[in-house]
Every structure is written in structure tokens, then in C-alpha cells.
C-alpha atoms as a PDB file:
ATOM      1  CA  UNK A   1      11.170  -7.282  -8.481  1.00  0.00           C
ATOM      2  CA  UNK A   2       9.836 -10.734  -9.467  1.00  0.00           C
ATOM      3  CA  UNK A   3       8.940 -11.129  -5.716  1.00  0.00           C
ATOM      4  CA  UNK A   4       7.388  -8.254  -5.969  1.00  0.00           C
ATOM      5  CA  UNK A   5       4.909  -8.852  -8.917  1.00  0.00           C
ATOM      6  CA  UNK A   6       4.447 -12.553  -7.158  1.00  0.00           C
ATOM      7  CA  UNK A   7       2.564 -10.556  -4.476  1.00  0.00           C
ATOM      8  CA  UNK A   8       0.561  -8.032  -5.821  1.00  0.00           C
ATOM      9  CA  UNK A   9      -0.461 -10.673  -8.569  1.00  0.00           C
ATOM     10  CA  UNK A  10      -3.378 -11.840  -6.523  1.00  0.00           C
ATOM     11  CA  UNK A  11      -6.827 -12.547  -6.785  1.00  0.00           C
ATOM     12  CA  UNK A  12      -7.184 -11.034  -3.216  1.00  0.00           C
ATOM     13  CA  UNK A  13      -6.424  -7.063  -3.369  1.00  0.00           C
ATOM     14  CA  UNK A  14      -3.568  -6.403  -2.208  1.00  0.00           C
ATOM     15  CA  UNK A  15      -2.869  -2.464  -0.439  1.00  0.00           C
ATOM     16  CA  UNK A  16       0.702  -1.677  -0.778  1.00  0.00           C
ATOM     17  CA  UNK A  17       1.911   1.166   1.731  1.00  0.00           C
ATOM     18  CA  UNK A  18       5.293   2.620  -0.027  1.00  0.00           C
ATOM     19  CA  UNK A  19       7.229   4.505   2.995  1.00  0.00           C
ATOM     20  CA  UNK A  20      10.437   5.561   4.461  1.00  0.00           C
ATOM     21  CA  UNK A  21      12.141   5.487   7.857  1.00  0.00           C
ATOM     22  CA  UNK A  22      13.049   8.990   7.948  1.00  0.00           C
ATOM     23  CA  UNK A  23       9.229  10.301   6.836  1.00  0.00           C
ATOM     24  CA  UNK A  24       7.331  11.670   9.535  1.00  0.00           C
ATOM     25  CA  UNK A  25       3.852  11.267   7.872  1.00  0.00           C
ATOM     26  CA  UNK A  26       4.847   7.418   6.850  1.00  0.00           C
ATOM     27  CA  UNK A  27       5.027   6.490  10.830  1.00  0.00           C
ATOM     28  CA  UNK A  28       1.802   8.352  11.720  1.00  0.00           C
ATOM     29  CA  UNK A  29       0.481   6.257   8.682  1.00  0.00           C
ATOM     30  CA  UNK A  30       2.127   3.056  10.029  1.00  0.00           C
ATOM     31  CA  UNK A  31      -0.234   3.020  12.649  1.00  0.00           C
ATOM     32  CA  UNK A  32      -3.659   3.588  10.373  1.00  0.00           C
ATOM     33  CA  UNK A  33      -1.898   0.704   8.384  1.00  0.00           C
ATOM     34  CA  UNK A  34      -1.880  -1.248  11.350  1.00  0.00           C
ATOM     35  CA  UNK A  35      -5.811  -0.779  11.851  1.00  0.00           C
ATOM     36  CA  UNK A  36      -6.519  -1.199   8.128  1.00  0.00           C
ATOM     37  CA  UNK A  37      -4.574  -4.471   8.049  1.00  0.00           C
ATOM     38  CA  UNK A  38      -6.777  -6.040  10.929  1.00  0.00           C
ATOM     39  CA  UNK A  39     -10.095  -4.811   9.477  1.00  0.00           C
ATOM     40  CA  UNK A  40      -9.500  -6.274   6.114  1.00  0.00           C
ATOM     41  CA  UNK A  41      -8.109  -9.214   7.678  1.00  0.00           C
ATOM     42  CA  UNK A  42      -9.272 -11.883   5.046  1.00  0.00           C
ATOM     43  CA  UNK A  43     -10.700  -9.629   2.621  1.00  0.00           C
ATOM     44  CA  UNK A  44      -7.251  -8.027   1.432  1.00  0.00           C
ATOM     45  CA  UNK A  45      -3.518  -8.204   1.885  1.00  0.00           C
ATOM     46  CA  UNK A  46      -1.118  -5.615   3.077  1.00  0.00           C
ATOM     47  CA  UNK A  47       2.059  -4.585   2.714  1.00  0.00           C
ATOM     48  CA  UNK A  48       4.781  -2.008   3.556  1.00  0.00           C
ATOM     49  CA  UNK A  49       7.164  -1.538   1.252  1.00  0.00           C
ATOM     50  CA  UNK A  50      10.274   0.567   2.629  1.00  0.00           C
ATOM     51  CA  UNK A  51      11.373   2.888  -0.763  1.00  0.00           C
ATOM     52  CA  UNK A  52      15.064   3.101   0.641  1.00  0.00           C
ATOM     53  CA  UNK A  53      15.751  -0.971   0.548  1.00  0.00           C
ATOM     54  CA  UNK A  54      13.314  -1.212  -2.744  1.00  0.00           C
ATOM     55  CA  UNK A  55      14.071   1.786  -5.020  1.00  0.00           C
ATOM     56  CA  UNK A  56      13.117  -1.016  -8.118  1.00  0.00           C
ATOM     57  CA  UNK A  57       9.846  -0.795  -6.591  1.00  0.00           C
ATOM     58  CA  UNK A  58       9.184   2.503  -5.756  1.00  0.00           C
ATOM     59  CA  UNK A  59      10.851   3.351  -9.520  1.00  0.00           C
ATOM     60  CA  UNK A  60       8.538   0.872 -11.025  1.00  0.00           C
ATOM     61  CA  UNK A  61       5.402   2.555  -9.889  1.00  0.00           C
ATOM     62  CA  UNK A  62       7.082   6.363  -9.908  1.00  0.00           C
ATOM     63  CA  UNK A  63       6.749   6.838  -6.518  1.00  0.00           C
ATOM     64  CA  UNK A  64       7.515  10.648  -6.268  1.00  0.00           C
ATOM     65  CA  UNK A  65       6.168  11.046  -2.140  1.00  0.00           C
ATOM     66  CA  UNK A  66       5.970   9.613   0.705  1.00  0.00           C
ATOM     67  CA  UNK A  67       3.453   7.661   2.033  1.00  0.00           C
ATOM     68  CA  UNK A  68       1.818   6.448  -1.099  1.00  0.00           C
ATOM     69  CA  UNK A  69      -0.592   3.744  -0.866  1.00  0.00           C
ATOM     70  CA  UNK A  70      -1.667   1.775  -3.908  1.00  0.00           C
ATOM     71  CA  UNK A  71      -4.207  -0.891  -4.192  1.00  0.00           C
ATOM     72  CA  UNK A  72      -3.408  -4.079  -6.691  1.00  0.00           C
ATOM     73  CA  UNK A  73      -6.165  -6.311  -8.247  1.00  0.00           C
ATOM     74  CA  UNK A  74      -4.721  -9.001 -10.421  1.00  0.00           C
ATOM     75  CA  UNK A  75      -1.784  -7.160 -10.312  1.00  0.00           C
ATOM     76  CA  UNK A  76      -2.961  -4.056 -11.974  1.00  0.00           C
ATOM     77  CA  UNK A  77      -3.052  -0.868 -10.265  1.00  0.00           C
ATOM     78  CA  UNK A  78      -6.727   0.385  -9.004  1.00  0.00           C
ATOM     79  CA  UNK A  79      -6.333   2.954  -6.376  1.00  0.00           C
ATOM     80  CA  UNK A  80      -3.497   5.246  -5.557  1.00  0.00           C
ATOM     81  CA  UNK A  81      -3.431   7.869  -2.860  1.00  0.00           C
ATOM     82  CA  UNK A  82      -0.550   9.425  -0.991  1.00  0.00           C
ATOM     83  CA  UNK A  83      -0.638  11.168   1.906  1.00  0.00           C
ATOM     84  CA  UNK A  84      -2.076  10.736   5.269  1.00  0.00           C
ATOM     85  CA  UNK A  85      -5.681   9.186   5.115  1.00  0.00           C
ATOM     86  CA  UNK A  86      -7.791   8.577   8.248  1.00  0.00           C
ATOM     87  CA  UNK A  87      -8.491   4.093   8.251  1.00  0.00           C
ATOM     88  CA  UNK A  88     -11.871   4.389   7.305  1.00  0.00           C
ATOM     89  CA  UNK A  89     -10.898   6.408   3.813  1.00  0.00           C
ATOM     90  CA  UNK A  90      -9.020   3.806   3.098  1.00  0.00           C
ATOM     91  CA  UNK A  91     -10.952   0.598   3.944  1.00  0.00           C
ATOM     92  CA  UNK A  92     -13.533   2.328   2.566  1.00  0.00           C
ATOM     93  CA  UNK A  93     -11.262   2.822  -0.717  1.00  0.00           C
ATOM     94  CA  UNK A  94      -9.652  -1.099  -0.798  1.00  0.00           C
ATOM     95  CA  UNK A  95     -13.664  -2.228  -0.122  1.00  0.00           C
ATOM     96  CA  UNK A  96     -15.068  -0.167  -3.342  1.00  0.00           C
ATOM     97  CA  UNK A  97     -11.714  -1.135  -5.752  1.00  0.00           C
ATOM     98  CA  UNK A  98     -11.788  -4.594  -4.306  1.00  0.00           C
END
């Protein structure tokens, strides 16, 4: 979990997507992910963080569904949404929290 913290203990925001392998919704949102990733490219990190090989995490932060996304600024929490959101909701999202 250390590991963990290390990351989303950043100056830069950081956009965790928490998923599964077996959740439809999560791949659909893998893809958006994708997108988001390369339009933030410099301006925020990503990450994918799969719930079934990091249950501390997903605990940690009480993830209940799949895909959540939260956005980390100095580690704290400023944006949490899960579900399926179209890439511009959620650039738009990481660019306003950031």
C-alpha cells in the first residue's frame, strides 16, 4: 500500500481508474482511459488499478463498483466518479480539480 500512497502523493494529479477483468463497463472504460491518458499527457498521471490483485487498495478508498475513477492531488482525494464517462467529462473533470 506504501507503493501505492508513493504514487498518488504527487504534485502532478494523478487519475486512478479502479477496475476488474471480469467488468464489462471497466473494458469499455479502458479505452476512454486510453484517450484521457494521451490528452493529459504531461499535465496528469494515470493509472489502472486492477481491484482483484489490490483489494488493500480498493478497501482503502471503499471501492463498492466498478469502474471508479478518482483523482489525487497531494495525495488527497478531489474527484470521484464511477461509472462510464465519455473522455471529455473526465479531462474536463482532472483539468478543473487539477
Amino acid at each position: 500500500m506504501s507503493k501505492f500512497n508513493d504514487l498518488i502523493n504527487s504534485d502532478v494529479p494523478v487519475l486512478v481508474d479502479f477496475y476488474a477483468t471480469w467488468c464489462g463497463p471497466c473494458k469499455q472504460l479502458g479505452s476512454i482511459i486510453e484517450e484521457v491518458s494521451i490528452a493529459l499527457k504531461g499535465k496528469a498521471k494515470v493509472l489502472k488499478i486492477d481491484i482483484d490483485k489490490n483489494p488493500q487498495a480498493a478497501s482503502a478508498y471503499g471501492i463498492r463498483g466498478v469502474p471508479t475513477m478518482i483523482l489525487f492531488k497531494n495525495g488527497k482525494q478531489v474527484w470521484r466518479q464511477s461509472g462510464v464517462l465519455p473522455k471529455e467529462s473526465i479531462v474536463q473533470a482532472v483539468q478543473k480539480n487539477s
